[in-house]
C-alpha atoms as a PDB file:
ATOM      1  CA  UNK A   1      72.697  49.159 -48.064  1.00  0.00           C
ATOM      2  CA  UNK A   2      73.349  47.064 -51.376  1.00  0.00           C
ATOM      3  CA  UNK A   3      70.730  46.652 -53.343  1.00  0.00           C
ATOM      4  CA  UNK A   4      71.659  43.354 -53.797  1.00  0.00           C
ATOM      5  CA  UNK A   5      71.411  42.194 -50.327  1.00  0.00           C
ATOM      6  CA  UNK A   6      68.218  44.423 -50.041  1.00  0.00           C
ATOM      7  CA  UNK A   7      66.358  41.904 -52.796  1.00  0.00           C
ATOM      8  CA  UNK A   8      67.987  38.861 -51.144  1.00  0.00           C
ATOM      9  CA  UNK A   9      66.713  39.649 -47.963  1.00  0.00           C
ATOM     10  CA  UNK A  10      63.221  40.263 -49.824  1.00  0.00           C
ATOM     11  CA  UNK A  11      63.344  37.503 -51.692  1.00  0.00           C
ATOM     12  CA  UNK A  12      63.837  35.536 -48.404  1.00  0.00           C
ATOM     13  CA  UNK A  13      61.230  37.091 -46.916  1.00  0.00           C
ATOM     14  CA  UNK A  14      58.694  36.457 -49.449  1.00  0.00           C
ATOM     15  CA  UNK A  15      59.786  32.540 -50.076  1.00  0.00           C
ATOM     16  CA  UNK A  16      59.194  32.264 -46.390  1.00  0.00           C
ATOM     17  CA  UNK A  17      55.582  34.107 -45.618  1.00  0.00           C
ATOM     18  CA  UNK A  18      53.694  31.671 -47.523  1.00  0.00           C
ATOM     19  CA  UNK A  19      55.497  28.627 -45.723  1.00  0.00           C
ATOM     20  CA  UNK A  20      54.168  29.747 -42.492  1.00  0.00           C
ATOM     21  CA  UNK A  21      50.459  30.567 -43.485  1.00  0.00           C
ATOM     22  CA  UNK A  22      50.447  27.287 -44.346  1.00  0.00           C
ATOM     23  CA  UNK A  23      51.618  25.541 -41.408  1.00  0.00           C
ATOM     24  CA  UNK A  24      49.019  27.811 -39.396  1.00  0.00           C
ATOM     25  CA  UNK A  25      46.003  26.652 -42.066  1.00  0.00           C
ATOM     26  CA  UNK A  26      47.468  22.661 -41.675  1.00  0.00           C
ATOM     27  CA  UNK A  27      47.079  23.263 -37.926  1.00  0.00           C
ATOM     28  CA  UNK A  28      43.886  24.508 -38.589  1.00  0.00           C
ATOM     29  CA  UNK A  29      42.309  22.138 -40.129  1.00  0.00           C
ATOM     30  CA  UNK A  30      44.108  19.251 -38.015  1.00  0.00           C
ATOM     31  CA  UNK A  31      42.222  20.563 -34.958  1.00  0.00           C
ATOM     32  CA  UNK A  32      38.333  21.074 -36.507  1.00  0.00           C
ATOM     33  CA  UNK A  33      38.135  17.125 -36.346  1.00  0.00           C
ATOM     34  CA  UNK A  34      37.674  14.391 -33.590  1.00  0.00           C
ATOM     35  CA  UNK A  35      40.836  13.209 -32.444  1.00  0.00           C
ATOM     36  CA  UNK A  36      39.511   9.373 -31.433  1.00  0.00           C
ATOM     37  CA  UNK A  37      38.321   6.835 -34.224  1.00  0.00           C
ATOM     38  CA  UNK A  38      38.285   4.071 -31.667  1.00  0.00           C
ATOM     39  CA  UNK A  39      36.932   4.095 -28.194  1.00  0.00           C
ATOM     40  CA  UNK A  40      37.549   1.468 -24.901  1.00  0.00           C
ATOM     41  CA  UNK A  41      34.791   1.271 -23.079  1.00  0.00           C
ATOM     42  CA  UNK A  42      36.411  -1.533 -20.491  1.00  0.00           C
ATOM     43  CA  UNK A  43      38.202  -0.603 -17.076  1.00  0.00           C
ATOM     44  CA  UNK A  44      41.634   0.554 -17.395  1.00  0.00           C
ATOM     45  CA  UNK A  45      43.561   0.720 -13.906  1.00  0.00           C
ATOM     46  CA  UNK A  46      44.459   4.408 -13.100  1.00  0.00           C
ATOM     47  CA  UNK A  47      48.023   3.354 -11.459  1.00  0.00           C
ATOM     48  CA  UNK A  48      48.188   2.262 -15.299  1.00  0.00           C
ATOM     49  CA  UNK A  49      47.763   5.967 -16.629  1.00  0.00           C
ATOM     50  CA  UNK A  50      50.396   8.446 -16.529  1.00  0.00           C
ATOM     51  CA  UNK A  51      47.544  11.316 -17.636  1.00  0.00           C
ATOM     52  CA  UNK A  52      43.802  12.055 -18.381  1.00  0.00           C
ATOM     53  CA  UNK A  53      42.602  14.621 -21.314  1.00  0.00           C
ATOM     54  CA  UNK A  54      39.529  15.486 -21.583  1.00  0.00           C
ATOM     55  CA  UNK A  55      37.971  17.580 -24.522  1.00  0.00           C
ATOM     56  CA  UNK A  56      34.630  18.872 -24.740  1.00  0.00           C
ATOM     57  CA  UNK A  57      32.299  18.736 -27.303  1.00  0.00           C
ATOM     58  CA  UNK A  58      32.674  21.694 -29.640  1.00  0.00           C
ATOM     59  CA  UNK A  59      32.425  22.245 -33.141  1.00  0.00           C
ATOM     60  CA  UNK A  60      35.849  20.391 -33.518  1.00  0.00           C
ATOM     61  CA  UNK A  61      33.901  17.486 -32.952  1.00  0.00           C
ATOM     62  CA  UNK A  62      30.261  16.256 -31.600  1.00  0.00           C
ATOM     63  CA  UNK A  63      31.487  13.553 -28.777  1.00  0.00           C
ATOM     64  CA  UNK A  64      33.025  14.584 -25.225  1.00  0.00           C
ATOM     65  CA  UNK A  65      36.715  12.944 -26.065  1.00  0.00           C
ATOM     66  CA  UNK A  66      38.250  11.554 -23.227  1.00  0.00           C
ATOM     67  CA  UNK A  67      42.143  10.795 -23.609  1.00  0.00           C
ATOM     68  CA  UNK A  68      44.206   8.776 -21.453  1.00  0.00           C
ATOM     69  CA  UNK A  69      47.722   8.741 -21.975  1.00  0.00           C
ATOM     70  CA  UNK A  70      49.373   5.138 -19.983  1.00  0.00           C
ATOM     71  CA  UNK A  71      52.870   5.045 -18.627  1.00  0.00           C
ATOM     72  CA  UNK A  72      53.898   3.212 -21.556  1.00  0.00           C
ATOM     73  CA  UNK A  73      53.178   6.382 -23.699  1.00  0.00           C
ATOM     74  CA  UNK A  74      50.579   4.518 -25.756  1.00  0.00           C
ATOM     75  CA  UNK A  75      47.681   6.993 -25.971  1.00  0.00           C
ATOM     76  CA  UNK A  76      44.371   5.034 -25.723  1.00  0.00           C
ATOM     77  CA  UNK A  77      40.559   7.066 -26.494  1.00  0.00           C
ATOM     78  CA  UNK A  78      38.108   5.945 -23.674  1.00  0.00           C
ATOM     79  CA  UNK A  79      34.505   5.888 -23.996  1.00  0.00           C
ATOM     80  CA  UNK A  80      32.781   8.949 -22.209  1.00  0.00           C
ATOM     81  CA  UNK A  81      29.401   7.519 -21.951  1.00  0.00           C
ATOM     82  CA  UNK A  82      30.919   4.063 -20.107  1.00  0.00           C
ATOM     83  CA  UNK A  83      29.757   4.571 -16.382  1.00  0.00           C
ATOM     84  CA  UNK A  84      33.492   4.029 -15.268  1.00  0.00           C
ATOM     85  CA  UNK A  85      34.625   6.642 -17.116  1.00  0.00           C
ATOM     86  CA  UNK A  86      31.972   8.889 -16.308  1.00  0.00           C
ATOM     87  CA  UNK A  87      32.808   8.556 -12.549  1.00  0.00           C
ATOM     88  CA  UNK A  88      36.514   9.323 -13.421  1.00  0.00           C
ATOM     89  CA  UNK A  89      35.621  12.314 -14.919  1.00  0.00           C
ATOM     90  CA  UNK A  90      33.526  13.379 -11.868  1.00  0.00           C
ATOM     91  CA  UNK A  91      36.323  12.883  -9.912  1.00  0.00           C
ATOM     92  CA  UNK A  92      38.692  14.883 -11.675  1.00  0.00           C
ATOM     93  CA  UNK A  93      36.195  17.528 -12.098  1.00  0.00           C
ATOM     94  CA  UNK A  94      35.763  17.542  -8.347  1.00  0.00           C
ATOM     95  CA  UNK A  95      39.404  17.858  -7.677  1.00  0.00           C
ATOM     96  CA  UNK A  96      39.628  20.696  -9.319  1.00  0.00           C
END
């Protein structure tokens, strides 16, 4: 091989390691926080959600995170501790 293509492919290679270590350290440290700020703590309809996420506590974050995702795409951070939501989660966990 060419030595010249040899040290462009090197060259390449070494401009493009540190670009993905750190993506993979952004995604780190995007994930060891809570994902809500805001919580709803009144009744949303389920035929209004399109999906439930649930997260556990972990050391990401301290609160149980529950996620609900409604069919207008608007993602919307429910209060785990309301006793609605608590029931939903039974539910879920139930169906399982």
């Amino acid at each position: 091989m060419n030595s010249k293509v040899i040290f462009t492919i090197f060259a390449l290679f070494v401009l493009y390691l540190p670009s993905t270590q750190g993506m993979s350290i952004i995604m780190q440290t995007d994930e060891l926080r809570c994902m809500c700020i805001n919580y709803v703590s009144n009744f949303i309809p389920l035929n209004k959600m399109k999906d439930i996420d649930i997260f556990p506590k972990g050391p990401h974050c301290s609160n149980v995170e529950v996620i609900a995702t409604l069919k207008n795409g608007k993602k919307i951070c429910l209060l785990a501790e309301a006793s609605w939501v608590k029931k939903m989660i039974n539910i879920i966990l139930n169906n399982i």
